[in-house]
Every structure is written in C-alpha cells, then in structure tokens.
N, C-alpha and C. Protein backbone atom coordinates (compact mmCIF):
# COMPACT_ATOMS: atom_id res chain seq x y z
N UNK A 1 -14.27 -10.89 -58.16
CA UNK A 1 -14.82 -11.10 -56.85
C UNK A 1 -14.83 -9.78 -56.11
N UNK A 2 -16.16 -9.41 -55.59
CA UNK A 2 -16.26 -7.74 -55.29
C UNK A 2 -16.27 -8.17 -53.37
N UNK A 3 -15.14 -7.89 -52.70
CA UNK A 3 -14.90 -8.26 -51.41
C UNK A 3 -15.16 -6.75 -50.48
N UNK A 4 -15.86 -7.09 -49.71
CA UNK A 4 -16.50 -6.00 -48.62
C UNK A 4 -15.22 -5.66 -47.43
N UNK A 5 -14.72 -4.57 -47.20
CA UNK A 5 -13.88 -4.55 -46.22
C UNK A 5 -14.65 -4.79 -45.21
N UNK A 6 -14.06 -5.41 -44.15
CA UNK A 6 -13.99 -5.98 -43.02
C UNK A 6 -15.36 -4.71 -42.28
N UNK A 7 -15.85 -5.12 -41.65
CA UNK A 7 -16.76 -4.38 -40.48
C UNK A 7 -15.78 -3.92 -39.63
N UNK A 8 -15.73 -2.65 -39.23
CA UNK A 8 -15.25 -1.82 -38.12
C UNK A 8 -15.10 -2.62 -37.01
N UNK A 9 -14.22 -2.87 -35.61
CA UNK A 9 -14.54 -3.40 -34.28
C UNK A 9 -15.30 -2.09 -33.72
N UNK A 10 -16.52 -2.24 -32.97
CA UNK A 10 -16.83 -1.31 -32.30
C UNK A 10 -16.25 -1.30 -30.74
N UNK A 11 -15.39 -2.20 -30.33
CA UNK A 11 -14.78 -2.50 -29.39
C UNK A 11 -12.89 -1.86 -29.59
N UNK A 12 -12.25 -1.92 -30.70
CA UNK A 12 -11.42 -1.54 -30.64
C UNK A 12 -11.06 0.52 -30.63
N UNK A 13 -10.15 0.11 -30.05
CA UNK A 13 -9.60 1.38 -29.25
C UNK A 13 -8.59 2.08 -30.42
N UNK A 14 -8.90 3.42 -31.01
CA UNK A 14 -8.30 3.76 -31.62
C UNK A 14 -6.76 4.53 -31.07
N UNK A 15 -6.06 4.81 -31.86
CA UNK A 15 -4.78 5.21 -31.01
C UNK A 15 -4.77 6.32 -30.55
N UNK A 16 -5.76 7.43 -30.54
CA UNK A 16 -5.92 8.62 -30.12
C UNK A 16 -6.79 8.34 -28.42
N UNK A 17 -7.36 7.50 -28.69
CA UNK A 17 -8.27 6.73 -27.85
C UNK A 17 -6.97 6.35 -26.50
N UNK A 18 -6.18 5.92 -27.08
CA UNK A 18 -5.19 5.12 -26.34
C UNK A 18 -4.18 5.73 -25.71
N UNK A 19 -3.39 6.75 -26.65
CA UNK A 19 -3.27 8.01 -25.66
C UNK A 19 -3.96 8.58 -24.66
N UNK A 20 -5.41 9.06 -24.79
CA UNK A 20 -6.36 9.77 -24.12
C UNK A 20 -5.83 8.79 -22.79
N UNK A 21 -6.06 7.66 -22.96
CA UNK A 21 -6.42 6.87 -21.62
C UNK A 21 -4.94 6.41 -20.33
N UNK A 22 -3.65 6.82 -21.70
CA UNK A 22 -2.77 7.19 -20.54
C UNK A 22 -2.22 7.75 -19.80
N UNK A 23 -2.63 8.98 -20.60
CA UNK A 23 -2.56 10.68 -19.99
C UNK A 23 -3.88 10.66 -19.31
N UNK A 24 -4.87 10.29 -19.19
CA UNK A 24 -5.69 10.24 -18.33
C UNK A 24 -5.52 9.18 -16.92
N UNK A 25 -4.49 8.14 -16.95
CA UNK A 25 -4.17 7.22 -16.20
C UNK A 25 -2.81 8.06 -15.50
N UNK A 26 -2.18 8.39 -15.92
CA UNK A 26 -0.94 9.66 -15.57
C UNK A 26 -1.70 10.30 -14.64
N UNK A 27 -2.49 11.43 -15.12
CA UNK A 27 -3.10 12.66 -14.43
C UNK A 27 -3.91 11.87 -13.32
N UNK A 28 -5.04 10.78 -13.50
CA UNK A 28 -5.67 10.66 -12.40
C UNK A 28 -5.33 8.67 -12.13
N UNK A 29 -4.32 8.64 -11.70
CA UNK A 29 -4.25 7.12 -11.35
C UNK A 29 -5.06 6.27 -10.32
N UNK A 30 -5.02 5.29 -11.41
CA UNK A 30 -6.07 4.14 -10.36
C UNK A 30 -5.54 4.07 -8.70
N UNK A 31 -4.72 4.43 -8.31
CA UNK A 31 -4.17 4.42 -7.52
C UNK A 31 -4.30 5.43 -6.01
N UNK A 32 -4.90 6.65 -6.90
CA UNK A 32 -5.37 7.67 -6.04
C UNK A 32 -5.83 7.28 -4.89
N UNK A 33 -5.65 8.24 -3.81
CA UNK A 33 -6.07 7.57 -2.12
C UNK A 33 -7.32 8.08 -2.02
N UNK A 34 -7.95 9.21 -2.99
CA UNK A 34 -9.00 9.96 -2.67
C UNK A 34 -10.39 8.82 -3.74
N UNK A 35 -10.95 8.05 -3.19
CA UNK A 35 -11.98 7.33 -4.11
C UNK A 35 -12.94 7.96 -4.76
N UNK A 36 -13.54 6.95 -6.09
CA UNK A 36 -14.12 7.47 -6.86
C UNK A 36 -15.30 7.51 -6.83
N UNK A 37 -15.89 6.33 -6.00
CA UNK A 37 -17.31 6.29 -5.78
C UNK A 37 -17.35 6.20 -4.40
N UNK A 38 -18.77 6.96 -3.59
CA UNK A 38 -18.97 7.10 -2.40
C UNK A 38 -19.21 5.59 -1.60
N UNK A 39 -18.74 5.40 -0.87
CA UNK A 39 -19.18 4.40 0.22
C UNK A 39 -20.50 4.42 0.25
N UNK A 40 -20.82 2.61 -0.24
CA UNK A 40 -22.50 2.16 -0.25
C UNK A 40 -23.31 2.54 0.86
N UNK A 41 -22.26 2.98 2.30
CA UNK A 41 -23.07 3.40 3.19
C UNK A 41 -23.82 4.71 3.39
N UNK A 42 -23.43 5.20 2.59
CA UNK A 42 -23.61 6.72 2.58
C UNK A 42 -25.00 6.72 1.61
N UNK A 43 -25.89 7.63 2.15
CA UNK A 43 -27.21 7.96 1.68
C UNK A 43 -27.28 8.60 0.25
N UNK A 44 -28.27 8.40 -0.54
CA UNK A 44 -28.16 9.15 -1.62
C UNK A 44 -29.24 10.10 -0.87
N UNK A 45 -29.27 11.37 -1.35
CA UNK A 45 -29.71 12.67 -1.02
C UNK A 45 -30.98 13.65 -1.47
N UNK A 46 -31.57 13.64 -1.55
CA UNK A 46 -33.18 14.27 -2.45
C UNK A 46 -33.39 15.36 -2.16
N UNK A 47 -33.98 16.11 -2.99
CA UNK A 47 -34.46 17.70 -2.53
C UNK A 47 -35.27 17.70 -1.47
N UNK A 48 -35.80 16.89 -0.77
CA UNK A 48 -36.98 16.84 0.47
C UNK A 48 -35.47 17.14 1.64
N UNK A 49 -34.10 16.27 1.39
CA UNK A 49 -33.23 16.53 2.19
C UNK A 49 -32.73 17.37 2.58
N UNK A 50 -32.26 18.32 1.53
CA UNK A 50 -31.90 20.05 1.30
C UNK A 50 -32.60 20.74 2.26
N UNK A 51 -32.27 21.06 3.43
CA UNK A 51 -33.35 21.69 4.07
C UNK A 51 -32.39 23.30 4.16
N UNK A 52 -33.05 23.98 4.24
CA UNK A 52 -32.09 25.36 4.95
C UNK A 52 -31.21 25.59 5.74
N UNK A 53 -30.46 25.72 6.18
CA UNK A 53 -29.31 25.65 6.83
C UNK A 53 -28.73 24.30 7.48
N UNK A 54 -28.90 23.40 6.52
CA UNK A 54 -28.42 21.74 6.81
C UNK A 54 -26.79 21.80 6.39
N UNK A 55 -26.17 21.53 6.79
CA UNK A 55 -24.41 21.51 6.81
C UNK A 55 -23.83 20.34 6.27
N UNK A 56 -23.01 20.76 5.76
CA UNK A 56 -22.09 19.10 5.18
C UNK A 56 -20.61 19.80 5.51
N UNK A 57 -19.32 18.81 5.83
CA UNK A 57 -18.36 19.04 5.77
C UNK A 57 -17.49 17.64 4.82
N UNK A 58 -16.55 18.40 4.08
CA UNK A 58 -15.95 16.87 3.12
C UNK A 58 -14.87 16.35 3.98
N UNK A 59 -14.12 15.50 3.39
CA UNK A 59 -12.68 15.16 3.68
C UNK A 59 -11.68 16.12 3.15
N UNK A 60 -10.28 16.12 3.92
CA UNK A 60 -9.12 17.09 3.37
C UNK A 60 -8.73 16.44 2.42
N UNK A 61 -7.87 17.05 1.20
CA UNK A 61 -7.22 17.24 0.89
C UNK A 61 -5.78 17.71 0.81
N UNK A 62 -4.56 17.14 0.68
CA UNK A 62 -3.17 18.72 0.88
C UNK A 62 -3.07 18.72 -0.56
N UNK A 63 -2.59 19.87 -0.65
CA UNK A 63 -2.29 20.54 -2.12
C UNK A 63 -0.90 20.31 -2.25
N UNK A 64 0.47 19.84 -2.78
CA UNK A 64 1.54 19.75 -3.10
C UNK A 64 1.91 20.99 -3.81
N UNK A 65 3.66 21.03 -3.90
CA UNK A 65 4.28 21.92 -4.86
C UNK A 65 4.15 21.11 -5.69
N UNK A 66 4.36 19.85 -5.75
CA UNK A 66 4.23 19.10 -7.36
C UNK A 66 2.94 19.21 -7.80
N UNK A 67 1.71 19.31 -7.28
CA UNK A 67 0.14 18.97 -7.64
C UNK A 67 0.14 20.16 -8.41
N UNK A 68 0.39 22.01 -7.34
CA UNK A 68 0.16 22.77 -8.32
C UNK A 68 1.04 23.47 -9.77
N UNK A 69 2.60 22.84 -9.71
CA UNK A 69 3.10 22.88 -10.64
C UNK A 69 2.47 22.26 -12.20
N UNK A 70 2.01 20.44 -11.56
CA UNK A 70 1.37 19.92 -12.83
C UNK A 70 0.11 20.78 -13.24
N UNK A 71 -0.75 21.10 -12.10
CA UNK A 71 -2.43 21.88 -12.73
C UNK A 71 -1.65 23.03 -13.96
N UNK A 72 -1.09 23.65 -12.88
CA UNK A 72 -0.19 24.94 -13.85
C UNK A 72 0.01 24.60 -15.34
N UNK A 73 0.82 23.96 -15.07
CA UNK A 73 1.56 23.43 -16.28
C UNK A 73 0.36 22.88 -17.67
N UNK A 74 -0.94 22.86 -17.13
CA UNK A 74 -1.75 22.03 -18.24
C UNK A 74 -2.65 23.23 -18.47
N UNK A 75 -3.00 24.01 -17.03
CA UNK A 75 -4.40 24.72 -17.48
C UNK A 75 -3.76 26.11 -16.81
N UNK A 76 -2.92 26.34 -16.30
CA UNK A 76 -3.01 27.93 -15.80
C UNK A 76 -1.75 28.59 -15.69
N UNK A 77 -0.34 28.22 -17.25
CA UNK A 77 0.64 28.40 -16.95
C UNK A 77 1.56 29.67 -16.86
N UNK A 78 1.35 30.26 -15.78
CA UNK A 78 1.63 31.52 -15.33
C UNK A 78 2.89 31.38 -14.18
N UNK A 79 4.12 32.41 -13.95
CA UNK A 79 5.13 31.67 -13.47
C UNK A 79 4.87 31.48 -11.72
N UNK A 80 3.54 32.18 -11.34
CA UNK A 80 3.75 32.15 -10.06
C UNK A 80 3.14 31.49 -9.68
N UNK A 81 2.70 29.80 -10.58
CA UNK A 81 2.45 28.65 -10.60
C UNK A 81 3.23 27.56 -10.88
N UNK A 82 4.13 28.75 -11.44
CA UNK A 82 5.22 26.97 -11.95
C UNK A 82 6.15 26.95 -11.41
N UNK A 83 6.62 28.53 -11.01
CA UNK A 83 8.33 28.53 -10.65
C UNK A 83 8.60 29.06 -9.06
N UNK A 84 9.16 28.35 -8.29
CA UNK A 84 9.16 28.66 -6.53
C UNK A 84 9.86 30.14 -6.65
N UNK A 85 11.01 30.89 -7.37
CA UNK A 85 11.51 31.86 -7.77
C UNK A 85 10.80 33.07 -7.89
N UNK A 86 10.20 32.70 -9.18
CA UNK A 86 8.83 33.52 -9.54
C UNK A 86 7.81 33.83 -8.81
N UNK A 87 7.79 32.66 -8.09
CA UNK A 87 6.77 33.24 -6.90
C UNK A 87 7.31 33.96 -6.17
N UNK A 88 8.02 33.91 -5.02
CA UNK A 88 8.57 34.45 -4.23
C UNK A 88 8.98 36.17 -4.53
N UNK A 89 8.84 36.12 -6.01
CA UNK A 89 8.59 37.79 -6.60
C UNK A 89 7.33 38.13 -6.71
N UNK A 90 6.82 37.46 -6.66
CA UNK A 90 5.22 38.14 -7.10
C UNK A 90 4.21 38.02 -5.79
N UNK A 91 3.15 39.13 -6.25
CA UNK A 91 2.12 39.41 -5.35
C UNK A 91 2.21 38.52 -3.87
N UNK A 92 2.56 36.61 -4.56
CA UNK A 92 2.20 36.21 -3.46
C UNK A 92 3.12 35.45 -2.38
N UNK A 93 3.84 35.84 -2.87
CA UNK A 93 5.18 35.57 -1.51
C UNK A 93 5.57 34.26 -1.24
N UNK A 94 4.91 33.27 -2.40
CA UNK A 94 5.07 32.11 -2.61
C UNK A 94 4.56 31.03 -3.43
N UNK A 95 4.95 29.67 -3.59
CA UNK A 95 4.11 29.38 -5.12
C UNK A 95 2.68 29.33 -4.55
N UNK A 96 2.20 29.37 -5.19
CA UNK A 96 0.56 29.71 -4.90
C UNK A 96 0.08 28.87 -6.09
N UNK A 97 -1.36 27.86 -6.19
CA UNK A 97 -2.32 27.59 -6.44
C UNK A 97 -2.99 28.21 -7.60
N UNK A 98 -3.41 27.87 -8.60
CA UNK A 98 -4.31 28.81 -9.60
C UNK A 98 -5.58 28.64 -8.49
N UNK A 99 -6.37 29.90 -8.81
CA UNK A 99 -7.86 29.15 -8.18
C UNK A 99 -8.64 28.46 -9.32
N UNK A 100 -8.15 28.04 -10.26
CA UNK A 100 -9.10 26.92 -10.76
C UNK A 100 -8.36 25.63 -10.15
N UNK A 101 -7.40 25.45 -9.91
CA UNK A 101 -6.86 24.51 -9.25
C UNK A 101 -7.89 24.15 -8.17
N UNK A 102 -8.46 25.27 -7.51
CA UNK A 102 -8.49 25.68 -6.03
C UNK A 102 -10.05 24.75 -6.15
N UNK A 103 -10.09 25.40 -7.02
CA UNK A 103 -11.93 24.78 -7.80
C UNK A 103 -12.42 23.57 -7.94
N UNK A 104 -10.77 23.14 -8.31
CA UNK A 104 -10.90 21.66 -8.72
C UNK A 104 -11.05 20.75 -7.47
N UNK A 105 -9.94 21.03 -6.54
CA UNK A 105 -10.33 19.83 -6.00
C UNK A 105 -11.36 20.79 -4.66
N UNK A 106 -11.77 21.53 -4.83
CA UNK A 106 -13.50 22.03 -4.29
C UNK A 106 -14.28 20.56 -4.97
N UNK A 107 -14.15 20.53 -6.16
CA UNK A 107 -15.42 19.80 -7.01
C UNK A 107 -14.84 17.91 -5.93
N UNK A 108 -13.73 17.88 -6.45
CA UNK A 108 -13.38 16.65 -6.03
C UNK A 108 -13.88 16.36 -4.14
N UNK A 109 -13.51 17.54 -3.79
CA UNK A 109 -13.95 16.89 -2.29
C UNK A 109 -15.24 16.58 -1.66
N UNK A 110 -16.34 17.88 -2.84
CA UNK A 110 -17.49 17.62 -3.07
C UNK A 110 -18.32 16.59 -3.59
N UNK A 111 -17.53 16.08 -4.32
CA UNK A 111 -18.07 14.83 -5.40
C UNK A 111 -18.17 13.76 -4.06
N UNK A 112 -17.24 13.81 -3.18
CA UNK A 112 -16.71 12.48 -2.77
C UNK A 112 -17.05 12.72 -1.02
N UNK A 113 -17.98 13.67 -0.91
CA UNK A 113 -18.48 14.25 0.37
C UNK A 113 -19.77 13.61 0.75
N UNK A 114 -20.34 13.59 2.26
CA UNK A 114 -21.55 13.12 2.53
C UNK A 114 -22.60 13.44 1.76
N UNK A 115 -22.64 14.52 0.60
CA UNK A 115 -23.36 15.09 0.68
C UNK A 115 -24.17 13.94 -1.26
N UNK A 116 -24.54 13.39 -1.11
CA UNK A 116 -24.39 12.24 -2.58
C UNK A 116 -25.18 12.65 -2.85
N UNK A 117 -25.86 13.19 -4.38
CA UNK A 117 -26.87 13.64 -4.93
C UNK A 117 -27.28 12.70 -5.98
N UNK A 118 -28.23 11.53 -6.29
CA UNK A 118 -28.54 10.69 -6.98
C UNK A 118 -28.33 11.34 -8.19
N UNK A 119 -27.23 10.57 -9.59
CA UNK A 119 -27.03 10.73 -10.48
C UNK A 119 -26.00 12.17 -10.66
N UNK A 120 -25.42 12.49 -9.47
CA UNK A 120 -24.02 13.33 -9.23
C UNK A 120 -24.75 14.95 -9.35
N UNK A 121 -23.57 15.54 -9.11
CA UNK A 121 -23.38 17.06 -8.37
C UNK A 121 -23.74 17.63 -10.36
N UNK A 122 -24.81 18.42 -10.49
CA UNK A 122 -24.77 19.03 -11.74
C UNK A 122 -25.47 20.64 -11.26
N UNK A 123 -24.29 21.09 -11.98
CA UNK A 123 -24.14 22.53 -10.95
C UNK A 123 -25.16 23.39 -12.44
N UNK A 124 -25.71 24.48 -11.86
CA UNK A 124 -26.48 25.24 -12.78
C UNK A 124 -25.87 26.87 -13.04
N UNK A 125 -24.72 26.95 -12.24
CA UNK A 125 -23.98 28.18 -12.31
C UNK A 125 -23.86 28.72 -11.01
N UNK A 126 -23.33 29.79 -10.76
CA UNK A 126 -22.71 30.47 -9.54
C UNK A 126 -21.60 31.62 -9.44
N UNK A 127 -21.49 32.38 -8.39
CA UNK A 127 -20.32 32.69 -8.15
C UNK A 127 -19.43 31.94 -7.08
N UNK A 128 -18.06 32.77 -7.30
CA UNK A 128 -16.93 32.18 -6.95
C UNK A 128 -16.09 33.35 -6.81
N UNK A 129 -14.99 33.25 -5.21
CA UNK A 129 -14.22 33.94 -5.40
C UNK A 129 -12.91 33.00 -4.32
N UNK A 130 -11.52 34.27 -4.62
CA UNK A 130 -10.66 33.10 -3.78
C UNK A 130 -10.21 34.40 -3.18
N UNK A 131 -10.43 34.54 -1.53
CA UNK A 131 -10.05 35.75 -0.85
C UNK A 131 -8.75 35.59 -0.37
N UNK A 132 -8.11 34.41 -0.84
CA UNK A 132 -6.46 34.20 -0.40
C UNK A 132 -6.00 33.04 -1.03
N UNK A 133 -4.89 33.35 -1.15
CA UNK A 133 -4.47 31.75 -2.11
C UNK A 133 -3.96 30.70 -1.30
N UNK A 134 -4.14 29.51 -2.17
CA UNK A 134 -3.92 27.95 -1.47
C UNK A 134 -2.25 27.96 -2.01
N UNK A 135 -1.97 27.54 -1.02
CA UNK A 135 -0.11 27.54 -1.09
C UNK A 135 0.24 26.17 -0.87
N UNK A 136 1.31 25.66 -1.09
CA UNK A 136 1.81 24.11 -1.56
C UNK A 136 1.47 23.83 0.38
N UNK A 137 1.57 22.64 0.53
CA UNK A 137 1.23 22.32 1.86
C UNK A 137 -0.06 22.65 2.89
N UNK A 138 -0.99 23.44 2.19
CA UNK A 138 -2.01 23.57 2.52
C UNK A 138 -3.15 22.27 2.95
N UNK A 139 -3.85 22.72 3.48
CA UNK A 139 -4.85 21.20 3.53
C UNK A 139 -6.02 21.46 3.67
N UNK A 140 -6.60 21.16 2.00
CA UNK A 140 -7.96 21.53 2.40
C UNK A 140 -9.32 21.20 2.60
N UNK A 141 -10.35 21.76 3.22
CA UNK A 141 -11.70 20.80 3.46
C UNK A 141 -12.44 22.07 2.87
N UNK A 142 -13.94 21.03 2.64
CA UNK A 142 -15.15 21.86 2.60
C UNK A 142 -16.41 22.34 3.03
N UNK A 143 -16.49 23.06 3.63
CA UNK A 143 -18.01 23.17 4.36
C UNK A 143 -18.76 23.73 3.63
N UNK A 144 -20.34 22.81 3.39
CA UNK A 144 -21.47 23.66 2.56
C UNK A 144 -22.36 23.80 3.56
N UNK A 145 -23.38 24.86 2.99
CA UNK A 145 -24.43 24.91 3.76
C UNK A 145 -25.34 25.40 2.68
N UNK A 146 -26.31 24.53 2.67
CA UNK A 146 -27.94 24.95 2.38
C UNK A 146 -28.64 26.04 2.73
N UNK A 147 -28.50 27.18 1.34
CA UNK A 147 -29.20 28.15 1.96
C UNK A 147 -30.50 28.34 1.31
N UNK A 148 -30.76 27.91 0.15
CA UNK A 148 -32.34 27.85 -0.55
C UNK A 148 -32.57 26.27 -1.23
N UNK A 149 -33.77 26.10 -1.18
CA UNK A 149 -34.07 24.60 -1.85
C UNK A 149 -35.55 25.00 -1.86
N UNK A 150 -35.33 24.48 -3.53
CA UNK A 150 -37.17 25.02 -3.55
C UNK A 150 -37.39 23.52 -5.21
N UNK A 151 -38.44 23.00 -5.33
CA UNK A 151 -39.22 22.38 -6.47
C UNK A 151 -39.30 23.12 -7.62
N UNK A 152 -38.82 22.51 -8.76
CA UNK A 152 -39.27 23.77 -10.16
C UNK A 152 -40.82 23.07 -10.24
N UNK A 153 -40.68 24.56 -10.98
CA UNK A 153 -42.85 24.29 -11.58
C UNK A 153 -42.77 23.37 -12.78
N UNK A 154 -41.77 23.68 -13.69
CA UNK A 154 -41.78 22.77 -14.87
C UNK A 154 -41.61 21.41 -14.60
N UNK A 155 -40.67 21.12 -13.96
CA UNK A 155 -40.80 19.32 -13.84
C UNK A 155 -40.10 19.52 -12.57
N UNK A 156 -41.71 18.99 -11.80
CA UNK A 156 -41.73 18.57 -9.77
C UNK A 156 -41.30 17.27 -10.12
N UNK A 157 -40.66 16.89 -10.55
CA UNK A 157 -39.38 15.36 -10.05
C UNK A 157 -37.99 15.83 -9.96
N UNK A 158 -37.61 17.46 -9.54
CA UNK A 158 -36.57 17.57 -9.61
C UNK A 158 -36.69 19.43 -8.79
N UNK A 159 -35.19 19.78 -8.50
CA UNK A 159 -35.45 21.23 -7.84
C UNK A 159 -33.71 21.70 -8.15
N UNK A 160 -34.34 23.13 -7.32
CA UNK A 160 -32.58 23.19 -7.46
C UNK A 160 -32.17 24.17 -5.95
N UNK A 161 -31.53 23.47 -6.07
CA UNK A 161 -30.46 24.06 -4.25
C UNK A 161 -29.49 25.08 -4.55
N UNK A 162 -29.77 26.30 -3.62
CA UNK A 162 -28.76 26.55 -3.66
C UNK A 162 -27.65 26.84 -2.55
N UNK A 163 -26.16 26.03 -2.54
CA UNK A 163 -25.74 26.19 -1.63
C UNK A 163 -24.65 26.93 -1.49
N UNK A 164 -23.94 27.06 -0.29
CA UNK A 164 -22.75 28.04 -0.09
C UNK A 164 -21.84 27.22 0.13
N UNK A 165 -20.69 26.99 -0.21
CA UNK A 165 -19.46 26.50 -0.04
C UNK A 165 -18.38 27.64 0.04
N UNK A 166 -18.02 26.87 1.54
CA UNK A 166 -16.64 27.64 1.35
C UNK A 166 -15.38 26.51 1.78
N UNK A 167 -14.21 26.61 1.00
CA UNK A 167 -12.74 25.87 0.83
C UNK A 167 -12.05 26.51 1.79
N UNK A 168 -11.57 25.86 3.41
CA UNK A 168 -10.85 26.25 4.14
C UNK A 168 -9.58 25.68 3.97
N UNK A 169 -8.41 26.54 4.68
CA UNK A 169 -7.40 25.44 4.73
C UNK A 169 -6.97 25.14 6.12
N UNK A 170 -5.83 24.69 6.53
CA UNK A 170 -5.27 23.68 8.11
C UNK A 170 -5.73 24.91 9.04
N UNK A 171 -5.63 26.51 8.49
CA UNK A 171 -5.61 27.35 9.65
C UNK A 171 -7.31 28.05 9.60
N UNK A 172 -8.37 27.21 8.90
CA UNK A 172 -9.52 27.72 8.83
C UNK A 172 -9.74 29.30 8.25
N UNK A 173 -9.09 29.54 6.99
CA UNK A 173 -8.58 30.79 6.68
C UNK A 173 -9.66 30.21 4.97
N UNK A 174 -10.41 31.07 4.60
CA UNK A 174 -10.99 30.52 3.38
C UNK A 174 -10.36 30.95 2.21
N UNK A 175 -10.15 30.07 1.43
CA UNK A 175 -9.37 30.30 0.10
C UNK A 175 -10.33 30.13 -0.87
N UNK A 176 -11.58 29.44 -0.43
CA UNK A 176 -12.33 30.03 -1.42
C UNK A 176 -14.17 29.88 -1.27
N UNK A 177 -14.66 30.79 -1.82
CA UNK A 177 -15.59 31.24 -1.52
C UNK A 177 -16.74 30.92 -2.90
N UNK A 178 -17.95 29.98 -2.40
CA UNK A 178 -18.58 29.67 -3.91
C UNK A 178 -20.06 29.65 -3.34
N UNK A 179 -21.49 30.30 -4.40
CA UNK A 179 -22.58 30.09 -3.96
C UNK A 179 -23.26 29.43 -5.27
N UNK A 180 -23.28 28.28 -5.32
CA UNK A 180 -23.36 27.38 -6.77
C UNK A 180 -24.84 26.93 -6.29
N UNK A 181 -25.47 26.75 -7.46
CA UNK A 181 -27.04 26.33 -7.72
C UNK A 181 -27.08 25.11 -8.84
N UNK A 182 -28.17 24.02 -8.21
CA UNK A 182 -27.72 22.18 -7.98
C UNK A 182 -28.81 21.99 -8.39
N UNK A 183 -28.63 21.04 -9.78
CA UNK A 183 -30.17 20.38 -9.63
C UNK A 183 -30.44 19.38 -9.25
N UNK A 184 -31.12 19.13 -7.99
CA UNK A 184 -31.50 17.36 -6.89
C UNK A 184 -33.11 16.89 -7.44
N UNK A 185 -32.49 15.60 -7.87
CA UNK A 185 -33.92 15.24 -7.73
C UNK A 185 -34.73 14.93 -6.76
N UNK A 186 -36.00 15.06 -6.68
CA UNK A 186 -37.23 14.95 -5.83
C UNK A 186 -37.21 13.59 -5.30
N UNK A 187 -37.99 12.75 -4.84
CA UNK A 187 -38.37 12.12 -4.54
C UNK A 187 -39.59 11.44 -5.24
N UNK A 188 -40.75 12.44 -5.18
CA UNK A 188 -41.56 12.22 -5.66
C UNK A 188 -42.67 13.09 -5.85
C-alpha cells in the first residue's frame, strides 16, 4: 500500500514562525499606547493635497532609559547606549539615543500622524542628520513641511513629495533633521 504523506497545513505556524511572533509581541506589544492604525476620522491624503509649504505636526513621544537601552541592545550596541557609566564618559554627558533609534520612532510618529498617505508612508530616499542627541526623558514630536510635490511623467496616478521633517524635543531643540522623498498617490 503506497501511502501519500499528509498535505502540509498552510495554516500552521512553524516554530521559527512562533518565536518570530513572540519576540515580535515582546518588542512591540499589543498593548502599546501609541496605535497602529490612524483614526477613521482622519483623511487619507493625495498628491493634489501636498501643497508647498502645508505643515503637519505628530503626537509626542518620551524616549526612556529602558527604550534606548533595549534599541541599543538589538541594533546599535555601543556603550554610550547601553551603559549610564559609559555615557557619562563619553562625548555625550549622558546615555544618549542611537540616531537610528531617533529615526525610528521619527517613522513611528509619522506613520501615526495627520498626515495618512493612502496605502502608507513609502519613502524613496533622503538625507538625515541628528544635530544633538535624544537623551532618556526626552519627548519627542514631529513637524513636516511640504517643500516640493510634483506628478511623475511615467505613471500620473502617482507623484512624489518631498518633505522636510524635523524631530524636536520638550525644549524645541532638533535632534533630528530629515529631507525624505514620498511616493503619494494622485487622485486622478
């Protein structure tokens, strides 16, 4: 009797799978105060919207000694990220922030800002700089501003913006500085 193994579940969760999803439940818990999807009230956004010097500001954020110890610890582990000691020796006179940290929750406050771009924020490149570092207790917001928005020639159902963001913190002191280019779709 020539017996066929069983068909795969395409529903079951392999155990690598299953890890992924608790270290991903760890790092970003359902629980978070900062939400994941924008309030239904809030407009979705079109390149006709993008106008030139049109402004958005996000919600704060505070940055913790625990928040930037964990970033540290996964993506930027250098001691004057991990250790209050170490800092307090180095350049910055205290634990300080990676700026990809700094980046990150840039993206997060952006994601989750007035500013809703049908089918999300897909950045086309940019610069970036951090003219001071984000220190534990910091609190930070974002102000963009629209400084170009123009239609591509190749496909007019879509354009690309480009705007200026800058990451303040409680004392309006910028920690970071970004001019990133967006592709919005058109309208029509």
């Amino acid at each position: 009797m020539n017996r066929e193994p069983p068909a795969p579940n395409p529903d079951a969760q392999s155990h690598e799978d299953a890890l992924l999803d608790e270290e991903l439940e760890e790092t970003f818990p359902a629980s978070d105060p900062i939400p994941w999807v924008h309030d239904p009230r809030t407009p979705e956004l079109y390149l006709e919207d993008f106008t030139v010097g049109r402004r958005f500001t996000s919600a704060t954020f505070e940055v913790t000694a625990r928040d930037i110890k964990e970033f540290a610890a996964r993506f930027d582990p250098q001691p004057f990220h991990l250790d209050d000691a170490a800092a307090r020796r180095s350049m910055f006179g205290a634990l300080a922030a990676s700026g990809w940290h700094t980046a990150s929750v840039t993206m997060r406050l952006l994601v989750t800002s007035p500013m809703r771009v049908p089918g999300g924020l897909i950045g086309l490149g940019g610069e970036i700089s951090w003219p001071r570092p984000t220190y534990a207790g910091d609190v930070l917001h974002v102000e963009s501003e629209v400084v170009e928005a123009k239609r591509t020639r190749s496909k007019p159902d879509r354009g690309i913006v480009t705007m200026r963001h800058q990451t303040k913190n409680q004392r309006a002191e910028v920690v970071q500085s970004a001019l990133i280019k967006i592709i919005v779709p058109s309208r029509g």
